[in-house]
C-alpha atoms as a PDB file:
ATOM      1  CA  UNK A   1     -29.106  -2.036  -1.862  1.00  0.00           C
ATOM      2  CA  UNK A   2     -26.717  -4.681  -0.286  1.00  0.00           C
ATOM      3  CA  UNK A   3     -22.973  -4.637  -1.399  1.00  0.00           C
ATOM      4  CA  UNK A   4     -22.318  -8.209  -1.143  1.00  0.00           C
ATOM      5  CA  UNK A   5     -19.196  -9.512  -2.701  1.00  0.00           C
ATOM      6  CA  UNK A   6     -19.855 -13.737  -2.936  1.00  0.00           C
ATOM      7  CA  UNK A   7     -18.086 -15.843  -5.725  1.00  0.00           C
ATOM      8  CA  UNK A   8     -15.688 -12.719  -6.018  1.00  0.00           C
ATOM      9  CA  UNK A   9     -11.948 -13.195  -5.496  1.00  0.00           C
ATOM     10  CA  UNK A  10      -9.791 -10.319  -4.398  1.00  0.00           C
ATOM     11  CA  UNK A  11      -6.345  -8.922  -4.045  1.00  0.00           C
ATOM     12  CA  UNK A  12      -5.461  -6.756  -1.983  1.00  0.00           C
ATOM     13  CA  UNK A  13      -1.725  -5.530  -1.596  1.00  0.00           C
ATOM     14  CA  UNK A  14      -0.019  -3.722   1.358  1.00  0.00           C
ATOM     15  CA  UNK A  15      -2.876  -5.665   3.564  1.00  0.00           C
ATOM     16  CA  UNK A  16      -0.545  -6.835   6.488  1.00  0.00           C
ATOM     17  CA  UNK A  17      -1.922  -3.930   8.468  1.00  0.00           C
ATOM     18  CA  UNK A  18      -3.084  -0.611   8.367  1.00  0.00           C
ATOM     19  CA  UNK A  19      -5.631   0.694   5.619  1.00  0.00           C
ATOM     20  CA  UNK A  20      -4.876  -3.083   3.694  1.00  0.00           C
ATOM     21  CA  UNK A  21      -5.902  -5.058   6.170  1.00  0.00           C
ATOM     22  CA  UNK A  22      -9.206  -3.265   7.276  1.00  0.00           C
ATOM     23  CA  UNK A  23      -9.829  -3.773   3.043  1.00  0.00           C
ATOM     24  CA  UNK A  24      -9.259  -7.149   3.368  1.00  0.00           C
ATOM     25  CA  UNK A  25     -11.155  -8.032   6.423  1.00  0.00           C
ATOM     26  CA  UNK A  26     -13.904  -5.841   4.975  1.00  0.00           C
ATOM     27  CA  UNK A  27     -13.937  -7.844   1.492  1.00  0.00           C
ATOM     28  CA  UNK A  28     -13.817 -10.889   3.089  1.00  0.00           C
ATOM     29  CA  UNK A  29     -16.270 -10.412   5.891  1.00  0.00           C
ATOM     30  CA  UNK A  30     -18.797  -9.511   3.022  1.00  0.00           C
ATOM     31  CA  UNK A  31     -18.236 -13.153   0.927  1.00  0.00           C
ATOM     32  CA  UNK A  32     -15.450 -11.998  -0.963  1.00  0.00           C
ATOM     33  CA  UNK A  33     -12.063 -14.580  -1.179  1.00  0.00           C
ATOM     34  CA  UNK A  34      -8.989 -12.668  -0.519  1.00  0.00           C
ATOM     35  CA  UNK A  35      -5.508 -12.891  -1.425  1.00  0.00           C
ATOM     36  CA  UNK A  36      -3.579 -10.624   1.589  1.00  0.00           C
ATOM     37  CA  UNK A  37      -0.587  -9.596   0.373  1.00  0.00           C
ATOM     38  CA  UNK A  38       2.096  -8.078   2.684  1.00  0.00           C
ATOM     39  CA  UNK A  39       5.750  -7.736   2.048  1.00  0.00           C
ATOM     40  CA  UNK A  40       5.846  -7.323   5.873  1.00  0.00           C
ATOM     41  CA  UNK A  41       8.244  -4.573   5.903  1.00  0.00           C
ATOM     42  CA  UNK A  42       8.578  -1.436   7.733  1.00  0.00           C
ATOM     43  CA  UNK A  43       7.028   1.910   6.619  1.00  0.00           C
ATOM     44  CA  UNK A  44       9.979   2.865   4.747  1.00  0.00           C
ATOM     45  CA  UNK A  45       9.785  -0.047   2.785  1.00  0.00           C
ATOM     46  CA  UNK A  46      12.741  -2.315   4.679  1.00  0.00           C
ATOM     47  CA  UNK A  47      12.339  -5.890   5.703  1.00  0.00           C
ATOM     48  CA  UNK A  48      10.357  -8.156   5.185  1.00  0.00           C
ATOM     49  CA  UNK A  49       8.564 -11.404   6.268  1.00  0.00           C
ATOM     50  CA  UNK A  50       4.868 -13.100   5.159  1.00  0.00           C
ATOM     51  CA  UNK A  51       3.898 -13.182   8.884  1.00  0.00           C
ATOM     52  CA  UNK A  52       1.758 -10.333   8.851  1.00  0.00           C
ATOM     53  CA  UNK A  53      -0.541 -11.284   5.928  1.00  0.00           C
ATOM     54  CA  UNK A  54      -0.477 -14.158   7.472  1.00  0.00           C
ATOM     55  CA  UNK A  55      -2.018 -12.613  10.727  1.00  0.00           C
ATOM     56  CA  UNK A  56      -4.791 -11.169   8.674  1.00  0.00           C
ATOM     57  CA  UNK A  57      -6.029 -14.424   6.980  1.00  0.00           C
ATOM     58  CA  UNK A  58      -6.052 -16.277  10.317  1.00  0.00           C
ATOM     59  CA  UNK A  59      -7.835 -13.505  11.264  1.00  0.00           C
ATOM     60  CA  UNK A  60     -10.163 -14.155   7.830  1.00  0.00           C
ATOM     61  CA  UNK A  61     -10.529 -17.720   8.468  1.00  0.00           C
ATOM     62  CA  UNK A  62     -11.171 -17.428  12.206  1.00  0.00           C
ATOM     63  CA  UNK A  63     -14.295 -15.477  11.110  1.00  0.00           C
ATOM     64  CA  UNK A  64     -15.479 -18.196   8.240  1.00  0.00           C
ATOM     65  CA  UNK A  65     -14.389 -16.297   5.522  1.00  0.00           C
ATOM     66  CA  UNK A  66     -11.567 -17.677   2.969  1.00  0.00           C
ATOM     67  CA  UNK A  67      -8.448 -16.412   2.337  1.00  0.00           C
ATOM     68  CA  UNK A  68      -4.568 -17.084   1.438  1.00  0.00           C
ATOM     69  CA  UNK A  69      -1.161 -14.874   2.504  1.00  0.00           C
ATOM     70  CA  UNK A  70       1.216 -13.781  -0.220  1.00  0.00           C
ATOM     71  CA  UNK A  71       4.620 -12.000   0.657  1.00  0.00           C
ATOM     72  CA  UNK A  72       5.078 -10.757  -3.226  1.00  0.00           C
ATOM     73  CA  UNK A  73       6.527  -7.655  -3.303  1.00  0.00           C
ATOM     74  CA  UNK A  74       5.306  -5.326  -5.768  1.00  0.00           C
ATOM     75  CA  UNK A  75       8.288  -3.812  -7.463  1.00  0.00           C
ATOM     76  CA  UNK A  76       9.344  -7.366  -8.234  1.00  0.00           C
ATOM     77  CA  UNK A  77       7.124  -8.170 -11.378  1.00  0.00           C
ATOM     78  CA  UNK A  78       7.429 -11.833 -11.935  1.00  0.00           C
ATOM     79  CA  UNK A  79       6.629 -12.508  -8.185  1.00  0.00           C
ATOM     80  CA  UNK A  80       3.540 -10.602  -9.046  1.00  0.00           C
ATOM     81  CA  UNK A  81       2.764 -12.808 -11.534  1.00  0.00           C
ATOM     82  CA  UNK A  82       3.126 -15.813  -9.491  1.00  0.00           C
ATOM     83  CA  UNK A  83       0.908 -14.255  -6.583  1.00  0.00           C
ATOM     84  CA  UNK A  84      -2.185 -13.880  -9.457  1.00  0.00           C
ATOM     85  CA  UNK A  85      -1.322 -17.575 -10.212  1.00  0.00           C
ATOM     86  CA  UNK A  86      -1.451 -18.020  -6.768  1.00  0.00           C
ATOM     87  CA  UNK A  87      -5.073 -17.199  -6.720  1.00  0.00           C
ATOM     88  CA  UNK A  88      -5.873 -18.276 -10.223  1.00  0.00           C
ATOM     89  CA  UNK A  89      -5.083 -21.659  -9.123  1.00  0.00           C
ATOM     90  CA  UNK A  90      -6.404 -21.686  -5.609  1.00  0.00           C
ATOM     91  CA  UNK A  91      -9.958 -19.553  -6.978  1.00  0.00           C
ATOM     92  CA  UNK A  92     -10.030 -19.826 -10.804  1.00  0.00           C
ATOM     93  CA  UNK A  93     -10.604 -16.208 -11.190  1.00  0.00           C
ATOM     94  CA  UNK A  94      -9.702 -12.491  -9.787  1.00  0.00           C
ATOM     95  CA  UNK A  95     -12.402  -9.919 -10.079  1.00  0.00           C
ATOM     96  CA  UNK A  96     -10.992  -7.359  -7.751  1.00  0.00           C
ATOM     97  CA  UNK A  97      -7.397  -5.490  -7.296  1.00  0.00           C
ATOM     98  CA  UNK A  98      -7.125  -2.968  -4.476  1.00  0.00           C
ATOM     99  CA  UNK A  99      -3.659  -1.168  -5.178  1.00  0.00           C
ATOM    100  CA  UNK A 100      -2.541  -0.152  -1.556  1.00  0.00           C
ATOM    101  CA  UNK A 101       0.936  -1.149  -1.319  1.00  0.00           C
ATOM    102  CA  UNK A 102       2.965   1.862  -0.007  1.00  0.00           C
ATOM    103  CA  UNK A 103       6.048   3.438   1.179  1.00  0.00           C
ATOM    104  CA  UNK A 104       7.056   6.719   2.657  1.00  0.00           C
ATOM    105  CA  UNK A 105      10.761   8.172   2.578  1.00  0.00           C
ATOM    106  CA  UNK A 106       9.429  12.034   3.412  1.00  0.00           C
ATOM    107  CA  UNK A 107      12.137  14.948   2.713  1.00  0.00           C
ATOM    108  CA  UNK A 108      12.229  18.251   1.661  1.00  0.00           C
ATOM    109  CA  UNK A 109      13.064  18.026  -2.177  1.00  0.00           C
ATOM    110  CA  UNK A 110      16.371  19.726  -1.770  1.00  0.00           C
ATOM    111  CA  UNK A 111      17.545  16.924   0.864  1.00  0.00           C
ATOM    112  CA  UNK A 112      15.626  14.253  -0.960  1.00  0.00           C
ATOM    113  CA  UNK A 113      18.185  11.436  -2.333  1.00  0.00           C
ATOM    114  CA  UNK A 114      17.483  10.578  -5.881  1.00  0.00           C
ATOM    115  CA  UNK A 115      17.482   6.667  -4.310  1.00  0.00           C
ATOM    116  CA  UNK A 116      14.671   7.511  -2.156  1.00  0.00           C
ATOM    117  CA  UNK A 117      12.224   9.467  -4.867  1.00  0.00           C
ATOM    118  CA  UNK A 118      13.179   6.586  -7.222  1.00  0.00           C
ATOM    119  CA  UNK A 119      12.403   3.874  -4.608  1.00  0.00           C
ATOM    120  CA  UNK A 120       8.590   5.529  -3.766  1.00  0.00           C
ATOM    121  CA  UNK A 121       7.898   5.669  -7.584  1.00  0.00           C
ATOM    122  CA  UNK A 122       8.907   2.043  -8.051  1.00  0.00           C
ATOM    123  CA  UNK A 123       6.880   1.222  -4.984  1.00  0.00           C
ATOM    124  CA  UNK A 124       3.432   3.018  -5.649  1.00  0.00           C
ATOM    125  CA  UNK A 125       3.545   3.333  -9.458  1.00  0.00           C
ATOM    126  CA  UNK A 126       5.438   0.397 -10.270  1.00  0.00           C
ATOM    127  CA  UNK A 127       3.785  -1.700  -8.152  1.00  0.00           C
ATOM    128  CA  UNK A 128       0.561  -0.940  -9.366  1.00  0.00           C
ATOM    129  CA  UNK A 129       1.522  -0.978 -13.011  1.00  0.00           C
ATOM    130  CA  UNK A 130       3.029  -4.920 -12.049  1.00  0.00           C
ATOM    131  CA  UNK A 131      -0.265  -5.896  -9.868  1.00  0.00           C
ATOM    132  CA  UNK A 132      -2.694  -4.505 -12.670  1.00  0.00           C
ATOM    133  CA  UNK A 133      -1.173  -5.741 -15.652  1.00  0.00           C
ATOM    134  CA  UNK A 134      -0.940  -9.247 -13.937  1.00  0.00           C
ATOM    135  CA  UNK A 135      -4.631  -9.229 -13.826  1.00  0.00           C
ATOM    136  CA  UNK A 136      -5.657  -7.324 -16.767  1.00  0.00           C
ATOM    137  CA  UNK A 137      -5.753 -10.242 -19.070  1.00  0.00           C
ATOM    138  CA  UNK A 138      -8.096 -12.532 -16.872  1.00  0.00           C
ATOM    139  CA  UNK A 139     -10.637  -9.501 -16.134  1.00  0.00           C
ATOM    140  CA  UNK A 140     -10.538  -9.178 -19.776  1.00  0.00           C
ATOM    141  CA  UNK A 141     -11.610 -12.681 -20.890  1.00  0.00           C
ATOM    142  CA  UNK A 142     -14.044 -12.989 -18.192  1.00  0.00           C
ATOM    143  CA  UNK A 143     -15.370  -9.510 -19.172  1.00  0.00           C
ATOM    144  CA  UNK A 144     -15.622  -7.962 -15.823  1.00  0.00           C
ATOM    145  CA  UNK A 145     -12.675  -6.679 -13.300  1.00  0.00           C
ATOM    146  CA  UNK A 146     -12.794  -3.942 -10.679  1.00  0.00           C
ATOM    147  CA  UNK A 147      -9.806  -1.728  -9.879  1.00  0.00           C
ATOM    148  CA  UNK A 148      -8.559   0.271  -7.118  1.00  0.00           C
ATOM    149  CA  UNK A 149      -5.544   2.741  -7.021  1.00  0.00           C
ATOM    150  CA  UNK A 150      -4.716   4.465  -3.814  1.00  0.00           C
ATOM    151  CA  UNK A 151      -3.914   8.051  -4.498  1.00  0.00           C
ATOM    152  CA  UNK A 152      -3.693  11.123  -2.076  1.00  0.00           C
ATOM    153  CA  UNK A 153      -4.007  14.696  -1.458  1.00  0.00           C
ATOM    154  CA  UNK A 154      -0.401  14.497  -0.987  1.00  0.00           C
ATOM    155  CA  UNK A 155      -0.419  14.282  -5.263  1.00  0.00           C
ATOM    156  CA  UNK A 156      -3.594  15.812  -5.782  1.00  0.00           C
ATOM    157  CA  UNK A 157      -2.966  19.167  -4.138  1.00  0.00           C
ATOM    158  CA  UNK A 158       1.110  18.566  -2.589  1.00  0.00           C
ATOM    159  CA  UNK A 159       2.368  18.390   0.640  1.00  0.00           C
ATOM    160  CA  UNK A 160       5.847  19.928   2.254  1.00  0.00           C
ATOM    161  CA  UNK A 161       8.159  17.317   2.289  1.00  0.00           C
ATOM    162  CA  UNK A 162       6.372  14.535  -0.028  1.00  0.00           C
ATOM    163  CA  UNK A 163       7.533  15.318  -3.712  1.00  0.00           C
ATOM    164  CA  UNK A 164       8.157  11.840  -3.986  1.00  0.00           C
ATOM    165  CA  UNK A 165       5.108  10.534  -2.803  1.00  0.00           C
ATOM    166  CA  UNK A 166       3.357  13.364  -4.363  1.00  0.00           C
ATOM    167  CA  UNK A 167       4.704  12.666  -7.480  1.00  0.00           C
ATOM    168  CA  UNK A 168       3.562   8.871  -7.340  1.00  0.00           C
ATOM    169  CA  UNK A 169      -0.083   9.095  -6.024  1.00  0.00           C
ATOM    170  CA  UNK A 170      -0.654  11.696  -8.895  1.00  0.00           C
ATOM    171  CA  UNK A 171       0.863   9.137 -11.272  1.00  0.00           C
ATOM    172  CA  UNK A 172      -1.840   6.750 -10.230  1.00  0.00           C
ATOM    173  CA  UNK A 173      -4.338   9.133 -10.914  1.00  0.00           C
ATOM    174  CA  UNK A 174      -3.077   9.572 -14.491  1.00  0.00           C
ATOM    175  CA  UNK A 175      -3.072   5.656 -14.514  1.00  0.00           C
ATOM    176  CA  UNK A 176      -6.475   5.328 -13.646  1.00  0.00           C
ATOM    177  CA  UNK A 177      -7.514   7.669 -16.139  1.00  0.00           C
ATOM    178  CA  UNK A 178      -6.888   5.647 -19.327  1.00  0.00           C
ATOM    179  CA  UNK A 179      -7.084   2.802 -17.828  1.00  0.00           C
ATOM    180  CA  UNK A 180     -11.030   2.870 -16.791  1.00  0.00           C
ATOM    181  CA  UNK A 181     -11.558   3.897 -20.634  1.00  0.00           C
ATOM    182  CA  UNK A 182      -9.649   1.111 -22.023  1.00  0.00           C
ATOM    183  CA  UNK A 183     -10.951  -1.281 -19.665  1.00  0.00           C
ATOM    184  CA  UNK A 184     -14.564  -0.271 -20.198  1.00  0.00           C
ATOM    185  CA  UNK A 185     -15.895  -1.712 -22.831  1.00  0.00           C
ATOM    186  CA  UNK A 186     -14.392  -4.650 -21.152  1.00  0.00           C
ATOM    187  CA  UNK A 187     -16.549  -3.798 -18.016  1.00  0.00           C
ATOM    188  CA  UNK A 188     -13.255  -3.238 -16.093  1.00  0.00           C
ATOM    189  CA  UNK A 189     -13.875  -0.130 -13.817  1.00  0.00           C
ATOM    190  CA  UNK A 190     -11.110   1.093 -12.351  1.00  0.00           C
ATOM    191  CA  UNK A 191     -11.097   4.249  -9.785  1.00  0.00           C
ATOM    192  CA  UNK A 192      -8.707   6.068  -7.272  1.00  0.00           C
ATOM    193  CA  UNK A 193      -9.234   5.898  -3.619  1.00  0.00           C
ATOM    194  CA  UNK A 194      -7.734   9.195  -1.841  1.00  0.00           C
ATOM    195  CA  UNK A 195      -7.981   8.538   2.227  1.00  0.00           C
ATOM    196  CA  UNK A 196      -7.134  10.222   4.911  1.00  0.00           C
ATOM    197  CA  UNK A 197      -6.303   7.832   7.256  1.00  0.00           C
ATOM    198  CA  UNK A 198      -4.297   7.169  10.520  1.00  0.00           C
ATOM    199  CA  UNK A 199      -1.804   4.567   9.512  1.00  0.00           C
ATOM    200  CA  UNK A 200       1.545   3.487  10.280  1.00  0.00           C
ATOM    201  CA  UNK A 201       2.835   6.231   7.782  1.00  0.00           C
ATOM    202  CA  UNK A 202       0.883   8.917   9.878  1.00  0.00           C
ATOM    203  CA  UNK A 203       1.770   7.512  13.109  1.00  0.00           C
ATOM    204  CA  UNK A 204       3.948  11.033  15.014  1.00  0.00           C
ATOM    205  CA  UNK A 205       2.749  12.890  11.852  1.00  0.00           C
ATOM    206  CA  UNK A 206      -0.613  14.021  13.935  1.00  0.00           C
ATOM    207  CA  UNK A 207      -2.323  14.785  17.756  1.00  0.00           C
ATOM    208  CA  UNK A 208      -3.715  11.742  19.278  1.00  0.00           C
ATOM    209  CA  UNK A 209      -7.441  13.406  18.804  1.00  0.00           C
ATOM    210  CA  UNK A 210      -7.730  13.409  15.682  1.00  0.00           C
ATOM    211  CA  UNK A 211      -5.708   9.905  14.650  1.00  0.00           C
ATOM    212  CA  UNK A 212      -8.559   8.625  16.817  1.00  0.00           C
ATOM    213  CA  UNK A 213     -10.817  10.382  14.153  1.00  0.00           C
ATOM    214  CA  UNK A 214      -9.211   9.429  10.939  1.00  0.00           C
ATOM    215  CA  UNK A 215      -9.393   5.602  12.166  1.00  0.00           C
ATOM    216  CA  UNK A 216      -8.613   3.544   8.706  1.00  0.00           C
ATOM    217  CA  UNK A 217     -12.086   1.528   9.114  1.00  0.00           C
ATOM    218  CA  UNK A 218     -13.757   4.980   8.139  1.00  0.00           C
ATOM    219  CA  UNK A 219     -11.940   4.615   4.538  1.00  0.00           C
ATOM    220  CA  UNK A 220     -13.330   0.969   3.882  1.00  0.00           C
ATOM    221  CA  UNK A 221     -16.741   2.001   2.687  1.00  0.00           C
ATOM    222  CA  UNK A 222     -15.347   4.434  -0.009  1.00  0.00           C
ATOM    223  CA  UNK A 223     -13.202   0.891  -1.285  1.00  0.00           C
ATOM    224  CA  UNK A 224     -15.720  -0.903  -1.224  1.00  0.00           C
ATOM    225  CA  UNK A 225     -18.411   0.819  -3.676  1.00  0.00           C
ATOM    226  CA  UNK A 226     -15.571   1.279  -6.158  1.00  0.00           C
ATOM    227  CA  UNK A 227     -15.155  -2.434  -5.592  1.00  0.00           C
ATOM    228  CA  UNK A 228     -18.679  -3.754  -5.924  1.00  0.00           C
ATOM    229  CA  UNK A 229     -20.685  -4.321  -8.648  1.00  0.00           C
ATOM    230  CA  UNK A 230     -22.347  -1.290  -9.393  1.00  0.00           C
ATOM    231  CA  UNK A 231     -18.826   0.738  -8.995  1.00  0.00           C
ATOM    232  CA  UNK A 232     -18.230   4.023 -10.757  1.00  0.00           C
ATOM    233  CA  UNK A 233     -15.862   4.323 -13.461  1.00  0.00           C
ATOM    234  CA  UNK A 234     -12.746   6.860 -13.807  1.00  0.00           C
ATOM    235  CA  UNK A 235     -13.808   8.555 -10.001  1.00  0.00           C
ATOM    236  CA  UNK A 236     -10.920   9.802  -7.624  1.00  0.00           C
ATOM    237  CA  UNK A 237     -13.439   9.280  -4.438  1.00  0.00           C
ATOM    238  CA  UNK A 238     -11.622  11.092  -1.520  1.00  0.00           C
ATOM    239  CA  UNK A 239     -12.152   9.609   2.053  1.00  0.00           C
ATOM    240  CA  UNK A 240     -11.391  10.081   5.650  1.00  0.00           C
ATOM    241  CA  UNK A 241     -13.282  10.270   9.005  1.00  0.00           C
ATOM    242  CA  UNK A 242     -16.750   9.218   7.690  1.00  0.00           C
ATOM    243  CA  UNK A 243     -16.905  12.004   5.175  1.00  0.00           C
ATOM    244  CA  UNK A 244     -16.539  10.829   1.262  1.00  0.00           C
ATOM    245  CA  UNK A 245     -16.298  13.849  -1.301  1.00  0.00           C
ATOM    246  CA  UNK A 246     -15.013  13.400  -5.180  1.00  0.00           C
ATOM    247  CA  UNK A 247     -12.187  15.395  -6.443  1.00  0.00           C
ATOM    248  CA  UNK A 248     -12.240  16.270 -10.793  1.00  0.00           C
ATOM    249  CA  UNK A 249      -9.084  17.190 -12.554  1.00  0.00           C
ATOM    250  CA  UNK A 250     -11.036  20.328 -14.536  1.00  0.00           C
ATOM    251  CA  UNK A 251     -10.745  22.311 -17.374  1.00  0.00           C
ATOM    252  CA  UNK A 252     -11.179  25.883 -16.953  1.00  0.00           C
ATOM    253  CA  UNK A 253     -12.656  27.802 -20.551  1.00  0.00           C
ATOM    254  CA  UNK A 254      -9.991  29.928 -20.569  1.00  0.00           C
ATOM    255  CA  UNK A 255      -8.933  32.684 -23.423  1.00  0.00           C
ATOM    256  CA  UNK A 256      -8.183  32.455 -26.821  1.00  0.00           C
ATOM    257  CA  UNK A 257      -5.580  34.376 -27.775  1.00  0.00           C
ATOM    258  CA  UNK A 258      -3.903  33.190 -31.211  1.00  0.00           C
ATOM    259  CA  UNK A 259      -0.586  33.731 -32.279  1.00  0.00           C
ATOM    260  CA  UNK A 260       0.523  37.526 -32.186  1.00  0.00           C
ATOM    261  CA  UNK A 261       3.786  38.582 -31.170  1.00  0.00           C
ATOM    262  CA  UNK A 262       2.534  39.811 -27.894  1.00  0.00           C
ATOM    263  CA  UNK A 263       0.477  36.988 -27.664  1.00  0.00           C
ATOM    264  CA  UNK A 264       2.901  36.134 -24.203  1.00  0.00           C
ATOM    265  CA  UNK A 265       2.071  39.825 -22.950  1.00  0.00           C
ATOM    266  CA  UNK A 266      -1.247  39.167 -23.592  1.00  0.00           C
ATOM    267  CA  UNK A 267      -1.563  36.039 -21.917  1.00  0.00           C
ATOM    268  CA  UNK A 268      -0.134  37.393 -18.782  1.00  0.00           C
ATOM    269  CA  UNK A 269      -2.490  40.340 -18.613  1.00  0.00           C
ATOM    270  CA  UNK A 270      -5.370  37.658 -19.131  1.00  0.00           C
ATOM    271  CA  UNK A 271      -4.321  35.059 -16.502  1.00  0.00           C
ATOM    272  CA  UNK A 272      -7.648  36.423 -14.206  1.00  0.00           C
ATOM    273  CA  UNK A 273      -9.850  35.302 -17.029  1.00  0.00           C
ATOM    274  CA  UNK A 274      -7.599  32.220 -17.584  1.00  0.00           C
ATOM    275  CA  UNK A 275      -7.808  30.400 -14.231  1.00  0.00           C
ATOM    276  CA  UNK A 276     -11.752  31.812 -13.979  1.00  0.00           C
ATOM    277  CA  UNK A 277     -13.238  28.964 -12.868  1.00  0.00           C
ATOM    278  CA  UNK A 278     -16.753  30.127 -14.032  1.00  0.00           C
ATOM    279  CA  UNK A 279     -18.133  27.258 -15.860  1.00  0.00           C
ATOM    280  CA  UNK A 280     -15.133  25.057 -15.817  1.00  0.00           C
ATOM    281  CA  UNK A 281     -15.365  21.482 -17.067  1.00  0.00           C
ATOM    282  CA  UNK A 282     -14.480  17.745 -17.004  1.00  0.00           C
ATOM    283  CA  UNK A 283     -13.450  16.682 -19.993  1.00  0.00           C
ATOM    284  CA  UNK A 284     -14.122  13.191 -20.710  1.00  0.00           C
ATOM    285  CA  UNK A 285     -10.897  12.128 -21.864  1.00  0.00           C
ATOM    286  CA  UNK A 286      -7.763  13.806 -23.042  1.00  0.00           C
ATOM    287  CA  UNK A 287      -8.811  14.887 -26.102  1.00  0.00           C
ATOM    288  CA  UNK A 288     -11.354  17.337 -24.448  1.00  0.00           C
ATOM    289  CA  UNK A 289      -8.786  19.648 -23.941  1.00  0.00           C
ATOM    290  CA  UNK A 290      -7.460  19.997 -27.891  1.00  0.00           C
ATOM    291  CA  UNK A 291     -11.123  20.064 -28.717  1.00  0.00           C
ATOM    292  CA  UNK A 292     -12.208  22.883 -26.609  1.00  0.00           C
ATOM    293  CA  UNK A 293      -8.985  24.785 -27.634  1.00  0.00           C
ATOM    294  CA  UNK A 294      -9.610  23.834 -31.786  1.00  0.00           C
ATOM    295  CA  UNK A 295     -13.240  25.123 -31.128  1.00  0.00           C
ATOM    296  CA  UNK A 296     -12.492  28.505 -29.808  1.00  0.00           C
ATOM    297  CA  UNK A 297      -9.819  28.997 -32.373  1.00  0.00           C
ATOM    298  CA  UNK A 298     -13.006  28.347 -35.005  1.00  0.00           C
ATOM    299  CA  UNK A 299     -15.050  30.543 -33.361  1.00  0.00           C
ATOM    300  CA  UNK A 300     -12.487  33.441 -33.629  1.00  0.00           C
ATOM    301  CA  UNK A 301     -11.572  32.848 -37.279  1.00  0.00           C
ATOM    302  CA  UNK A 302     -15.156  33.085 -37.707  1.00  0.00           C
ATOM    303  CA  UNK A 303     -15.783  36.479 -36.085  1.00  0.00           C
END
């Protein structure tokens, strides 16, 4: 089964280098029109200048594939709007969004300015909110849309010195959650795309070994199933040096307790049999987790 991607138009964001532009090379290499966007700033999120995304769809067209620059930056919503005009009127359509814009301003939490948790939230979550909403309509009306967030283990499972970041990549996750069932009956499947990845933001952060390993091209397949026709739906796909696993938010069956006095103590002394993971599930929405707890509360008043 060939992933082929012709008559598609994509956006990608953050695509000036790194993880971006290998997603937007490998889009376009495979039929797909791309829209490179790149604020072209540094890692912290300072500067700025359309000359790398520029770079990138020279390096598009160069190969025969299509492809326009865009130096939106994602916190800034109305330029966001403009850059999916930008491809509306240059393609007529936008089937894909690959959420990859990113900053890093790494601190411990207790030296972390307010300024620089605030800025990474605005950044990642923001910027995705702006970028998907932008696009949500059109998807809609031509029933079909394909969306990527970029989380990371940094929010899935935490990392020293990333609260902010953290904090943001989880929010994604969250995002992606009600957004693949809103957008479904629309057939808009959107997923989260967790890599590990030797970037600019890991550049220092790791021995030259294993960067060599965690080379960004070994991420691109992972985008690109969640990106193709036959994508999944609501999937956090994790990725990084060839290897691919899925990672579930789960729901453990837990105790029911009801509502004695000692029902704290009681909870404590249970907390083994809470966190059991012993036929743990995924529940398919939110709901899943009132409706297991409303169930067990039956089956007690029952007994």
């Amino acid at each position: 089964m060939s992933i082929e991607f012709q008559g598609r138009v994509a956006i990608v964001t953050g695509a000036g280098g790194g993880l971006g532009k290998q997603h937007a090379l490998a889009l376009a290499k495979r039929g797909a029109k791309v829209l490179v966007n790149d604020l072209g700033g540094n890692v912290h999120g300072e500067g700025g200048s359309v000359s790398a995304a520029q770079a990138v769809v020279d390096e598009i067209i160069s190969a025969g594939g299509e492809a326009i620059a865009n130096g939106a930056s994602v916190t800034d919503y109305e330029a966001v709007q403009a850059m999916v005009k930008q491809a509306m009127d240059k393609w007529g359509r936008v089937d894909i969004l690959v959420n990859n814009a990113g900053i890093l301003r790494d601190k411990s939490f207790s030296k972390m300015e307010i300024s620089d948790f605030r800025l990474v939230m605005e950044v990642h979550v923001m910027g995705a909110v702006h970028c998907t909403k932008a696009v949500w309509p059109i998807m809609q009306a031509q029933s079909y849309g394909r969306i990527v967030m970029t989380t990371s283990s940094s929010g899935l499972y935490g990392n020293f010195g990333q609260a902010n970041y953290g904090a943001a990549k989880m929010a994604l996750a969250g995002l992606m959650q009600t957004l693949s069932i809103e957008g479904e009956k629309y057939n808009i499947r959107v997923n989260s795309l967790a890599p590990t990845a030797a970037t600019r933001m890991t550049e220092g952060l790791m021995p030259e070994a294993v960067l060599k390993a965690l080379e960004p091209q070994a991420v691109v397949p992972a985008m690109l199933v969640m990106a193709c026709e036959d994508a999944p739906n609501r999937t956090i796909m994790c990725a990084g040096a060839g290897s691919f696993e899925v990672a579930n938010i789960t729901l453990t069956q837990g105790v029911h307790l009801g509502m004695s006095d000692d029902a704290p103590e009681q909870l404590l002394a249970a907390m083994a049999q809470v966190k059991d993971r012993h036929g743990e599930v995924v529940p398919g929405s939110g709901s899943g987790q009132g409706s297991l707890e409303v169930a067990k509360a039956m089956a007690a008043h029952k007994a």
